[in-house]
C-alpha atoms as a PDB file:
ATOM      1  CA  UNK A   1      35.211  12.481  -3.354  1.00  0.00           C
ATOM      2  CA  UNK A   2      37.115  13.411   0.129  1.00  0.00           C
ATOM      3  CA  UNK A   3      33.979  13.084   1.814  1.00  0.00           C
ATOM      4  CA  UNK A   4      33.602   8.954   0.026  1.00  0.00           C
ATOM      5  CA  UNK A   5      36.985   8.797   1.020  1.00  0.00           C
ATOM      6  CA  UNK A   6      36.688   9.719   4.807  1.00  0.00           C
ATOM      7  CA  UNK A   7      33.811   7.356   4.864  1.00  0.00           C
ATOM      8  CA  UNK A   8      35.317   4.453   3.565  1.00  0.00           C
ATOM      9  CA  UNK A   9      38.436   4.948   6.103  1.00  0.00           C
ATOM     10  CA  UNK A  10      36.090   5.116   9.069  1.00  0.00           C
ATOM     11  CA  UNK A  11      34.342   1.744   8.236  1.00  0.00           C
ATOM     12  CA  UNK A  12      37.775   0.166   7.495  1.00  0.00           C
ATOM     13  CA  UNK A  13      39.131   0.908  10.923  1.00  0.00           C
ATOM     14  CA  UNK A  14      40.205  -2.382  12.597  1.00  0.00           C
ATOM     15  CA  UNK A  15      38.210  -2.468  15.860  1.00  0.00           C
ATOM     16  CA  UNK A  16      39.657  -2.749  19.634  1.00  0.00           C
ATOM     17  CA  UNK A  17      39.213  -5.562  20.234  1.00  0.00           C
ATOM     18  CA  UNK A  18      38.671  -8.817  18.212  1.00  0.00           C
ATOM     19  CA  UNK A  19      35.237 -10.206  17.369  1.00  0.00           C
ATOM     20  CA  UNK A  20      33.987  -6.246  18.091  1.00  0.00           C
ATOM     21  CA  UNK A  21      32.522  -4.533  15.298  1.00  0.00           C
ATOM     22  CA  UNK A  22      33.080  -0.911  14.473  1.00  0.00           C
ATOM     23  CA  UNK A  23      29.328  -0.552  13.869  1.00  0.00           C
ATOM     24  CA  UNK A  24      26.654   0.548  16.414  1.00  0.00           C
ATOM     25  CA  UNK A  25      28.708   1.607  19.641  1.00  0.00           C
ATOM     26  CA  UNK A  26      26.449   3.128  22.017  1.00  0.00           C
ATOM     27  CA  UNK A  27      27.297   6.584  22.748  1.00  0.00           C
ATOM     28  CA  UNK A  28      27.322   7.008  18.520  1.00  0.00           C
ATOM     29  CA  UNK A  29      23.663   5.845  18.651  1.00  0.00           C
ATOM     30  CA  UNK A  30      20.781   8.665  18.066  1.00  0.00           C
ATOM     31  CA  UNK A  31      17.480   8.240  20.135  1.00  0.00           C
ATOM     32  CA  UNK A  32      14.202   9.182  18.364  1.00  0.00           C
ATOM     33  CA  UNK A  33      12.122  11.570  20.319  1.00  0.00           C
ATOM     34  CA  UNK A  34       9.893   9.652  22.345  1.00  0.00           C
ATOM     35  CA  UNK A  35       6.262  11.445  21.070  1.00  0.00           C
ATOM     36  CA  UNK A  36       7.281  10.640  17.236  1.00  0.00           C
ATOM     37  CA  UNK A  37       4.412   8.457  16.200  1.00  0.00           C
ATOM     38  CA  UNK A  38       4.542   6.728  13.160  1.00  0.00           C
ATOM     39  CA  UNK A  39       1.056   5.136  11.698  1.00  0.00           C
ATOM     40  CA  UNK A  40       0.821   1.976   9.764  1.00  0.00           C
ATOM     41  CA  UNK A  41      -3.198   1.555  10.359  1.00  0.00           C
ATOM     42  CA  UNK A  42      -3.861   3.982   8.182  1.00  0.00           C
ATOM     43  CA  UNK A  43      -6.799   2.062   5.632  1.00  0.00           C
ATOM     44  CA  UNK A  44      -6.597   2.222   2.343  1.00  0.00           C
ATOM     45  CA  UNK A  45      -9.269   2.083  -0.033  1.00  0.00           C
ATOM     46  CA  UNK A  46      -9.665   0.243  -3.040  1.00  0.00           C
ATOM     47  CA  UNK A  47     -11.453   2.491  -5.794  1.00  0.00           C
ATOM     48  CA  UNK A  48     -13.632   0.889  -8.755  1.00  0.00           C
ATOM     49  CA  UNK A  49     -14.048   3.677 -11.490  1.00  0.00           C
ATOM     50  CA  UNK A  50     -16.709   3.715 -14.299  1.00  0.00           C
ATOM     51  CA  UNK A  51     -16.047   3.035 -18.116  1.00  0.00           C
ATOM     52  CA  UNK A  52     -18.091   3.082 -21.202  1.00  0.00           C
ATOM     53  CA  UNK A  53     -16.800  -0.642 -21.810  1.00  0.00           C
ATOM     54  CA  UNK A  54     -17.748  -3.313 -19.173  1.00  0.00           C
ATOM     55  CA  UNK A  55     -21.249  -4.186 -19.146  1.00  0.00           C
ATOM     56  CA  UNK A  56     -23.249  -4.012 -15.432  1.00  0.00           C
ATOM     57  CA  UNK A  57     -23.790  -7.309 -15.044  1.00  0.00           C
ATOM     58  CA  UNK A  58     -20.156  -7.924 -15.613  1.00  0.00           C
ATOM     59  CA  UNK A  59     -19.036  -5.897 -13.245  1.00  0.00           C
ATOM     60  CA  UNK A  60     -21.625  -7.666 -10.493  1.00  0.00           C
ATOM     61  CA  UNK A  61     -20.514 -10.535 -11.577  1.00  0.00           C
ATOM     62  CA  UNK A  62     -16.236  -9.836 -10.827  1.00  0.00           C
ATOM     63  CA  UNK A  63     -17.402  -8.576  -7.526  1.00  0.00           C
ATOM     64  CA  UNK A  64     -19.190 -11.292  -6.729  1.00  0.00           C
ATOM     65  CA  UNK A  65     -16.623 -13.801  -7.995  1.00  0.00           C
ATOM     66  CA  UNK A  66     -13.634 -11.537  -6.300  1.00  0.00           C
ATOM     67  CA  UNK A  67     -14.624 -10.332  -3.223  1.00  0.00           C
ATOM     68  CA  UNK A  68     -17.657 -13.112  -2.317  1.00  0.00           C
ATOM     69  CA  UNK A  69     -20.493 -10.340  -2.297  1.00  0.00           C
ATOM     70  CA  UNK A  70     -24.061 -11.043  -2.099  1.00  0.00           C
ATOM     71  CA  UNK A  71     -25.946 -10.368  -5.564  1.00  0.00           C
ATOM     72  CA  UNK A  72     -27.669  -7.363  -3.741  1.00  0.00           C
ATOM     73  CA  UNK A  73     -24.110  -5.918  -2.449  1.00  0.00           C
ATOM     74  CA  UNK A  74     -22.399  -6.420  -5.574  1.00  0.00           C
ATOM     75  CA  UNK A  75     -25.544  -4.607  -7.602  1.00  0.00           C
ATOM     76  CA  UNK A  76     -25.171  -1.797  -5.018  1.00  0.00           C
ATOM     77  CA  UNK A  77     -21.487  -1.437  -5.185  1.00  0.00           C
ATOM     78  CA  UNK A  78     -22.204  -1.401  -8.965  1.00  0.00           C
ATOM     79  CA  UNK A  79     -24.612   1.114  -9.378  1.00  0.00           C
ATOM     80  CA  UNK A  80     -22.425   3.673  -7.061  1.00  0.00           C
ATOM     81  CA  UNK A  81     -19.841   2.742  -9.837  1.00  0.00           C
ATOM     82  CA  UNK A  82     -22.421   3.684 -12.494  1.00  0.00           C
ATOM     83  CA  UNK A  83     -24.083   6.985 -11.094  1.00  0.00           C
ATOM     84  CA  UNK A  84     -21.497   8.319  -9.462  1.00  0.00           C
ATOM     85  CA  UNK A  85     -18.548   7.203 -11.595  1.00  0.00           C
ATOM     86  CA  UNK A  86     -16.784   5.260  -8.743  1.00  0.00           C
ATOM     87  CA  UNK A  87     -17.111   3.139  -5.838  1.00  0.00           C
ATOM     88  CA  UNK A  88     -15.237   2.223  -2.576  1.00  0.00           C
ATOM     89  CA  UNK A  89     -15.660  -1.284  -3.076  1.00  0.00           C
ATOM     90  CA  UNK A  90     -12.794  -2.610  -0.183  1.00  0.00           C
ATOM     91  CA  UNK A  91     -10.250  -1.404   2.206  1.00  0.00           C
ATOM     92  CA  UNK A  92      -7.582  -2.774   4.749  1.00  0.00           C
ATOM     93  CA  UNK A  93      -3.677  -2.435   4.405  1.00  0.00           C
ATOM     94  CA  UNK A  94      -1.861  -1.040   1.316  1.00  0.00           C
ATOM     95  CA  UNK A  95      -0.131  -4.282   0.514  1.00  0.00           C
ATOM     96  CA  UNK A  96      -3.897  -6.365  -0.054  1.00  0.00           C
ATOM     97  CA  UNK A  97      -5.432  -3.076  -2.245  1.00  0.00           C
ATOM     98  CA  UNK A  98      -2.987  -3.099  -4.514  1.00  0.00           C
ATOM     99  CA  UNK A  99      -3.516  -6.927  -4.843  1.00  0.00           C
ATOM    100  CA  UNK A 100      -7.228  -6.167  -5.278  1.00  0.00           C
ATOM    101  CA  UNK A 101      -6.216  -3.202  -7.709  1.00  0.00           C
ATOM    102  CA  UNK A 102      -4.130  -5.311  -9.577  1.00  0.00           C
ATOM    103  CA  UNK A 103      -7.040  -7.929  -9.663  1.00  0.00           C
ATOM    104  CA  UNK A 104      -9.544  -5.768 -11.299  1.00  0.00           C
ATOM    105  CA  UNK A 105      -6.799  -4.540 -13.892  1.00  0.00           C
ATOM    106  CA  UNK A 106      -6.944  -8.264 -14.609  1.00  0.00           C
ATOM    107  CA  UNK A 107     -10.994  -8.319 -15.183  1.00  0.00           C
ATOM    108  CA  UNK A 108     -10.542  -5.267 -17.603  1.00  0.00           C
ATOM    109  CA  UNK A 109     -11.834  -2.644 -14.525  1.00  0.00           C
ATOM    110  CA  UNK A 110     -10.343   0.670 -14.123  1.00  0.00           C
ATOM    111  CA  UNK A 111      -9.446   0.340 -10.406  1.00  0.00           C
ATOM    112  CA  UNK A 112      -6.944   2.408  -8.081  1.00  0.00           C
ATOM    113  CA  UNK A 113      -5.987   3.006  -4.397  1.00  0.00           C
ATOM    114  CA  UNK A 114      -5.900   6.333  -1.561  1.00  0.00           C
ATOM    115  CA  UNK A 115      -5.333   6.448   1.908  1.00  0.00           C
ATOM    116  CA  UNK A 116      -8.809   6.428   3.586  1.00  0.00           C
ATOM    117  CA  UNK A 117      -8.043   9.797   5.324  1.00  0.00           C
ATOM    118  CA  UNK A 118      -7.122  11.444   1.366  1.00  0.00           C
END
């Protein structure tokens, strides 16, 4: 509770001079080392998982409708789903696969994201 109250005295403190805020002066400002790299281009994938419930041409059909594929993409994308019990069937930035994920939830698919490099 000292420590809250230390805090809250510190921010309270009337500054110098008027219009100045307490907040940000800078010699109390910490620099980042300069080699820290921080990634945001990292893709993700979008993952489209097999079930015993949606027929094959169903699922050609949502990614045809969805995503705009060709009939022979789609029936490719679907068989991977089939055989192998999943398919990468998009990828780009977090934020649009878990629109897409939430998309196929909506069709009745079993769908989920990774980071490409996962």
């Amino acid at each position: 509770m000292a420590v809250v109250a230390q805090l809250v005295e510190r921010w309270l403190v009337v500054p110098d001079v008027a219009g100045s805020s307490p907040v940000g002066r800078p010699e109390e400002l910490q620099i980042l080392e300069e080699d820290t790299v921080v990634s945001f281009d990292i893709p993700w994938l979008l993952i489209v998982w097999n079930d015993p419930i949606n027929l094959m041409n169903y699922v050609v059909h949502v990614f045809r409708t969805y995503f705009g594929y060709s009939r022979e993409e789609a029936t490719r994308l679907m068989m991977l789903v089939h055989d192998e019990g999943r398919a990468v069937v998009a990828s780009g930035n977090r934020e649009e696969m878990e629109r897409h994920a939430q998309a196929m939830h909506e069709y009745g698919l079993q769908a989920s994201i990774t980071k490409a490099d996962a």
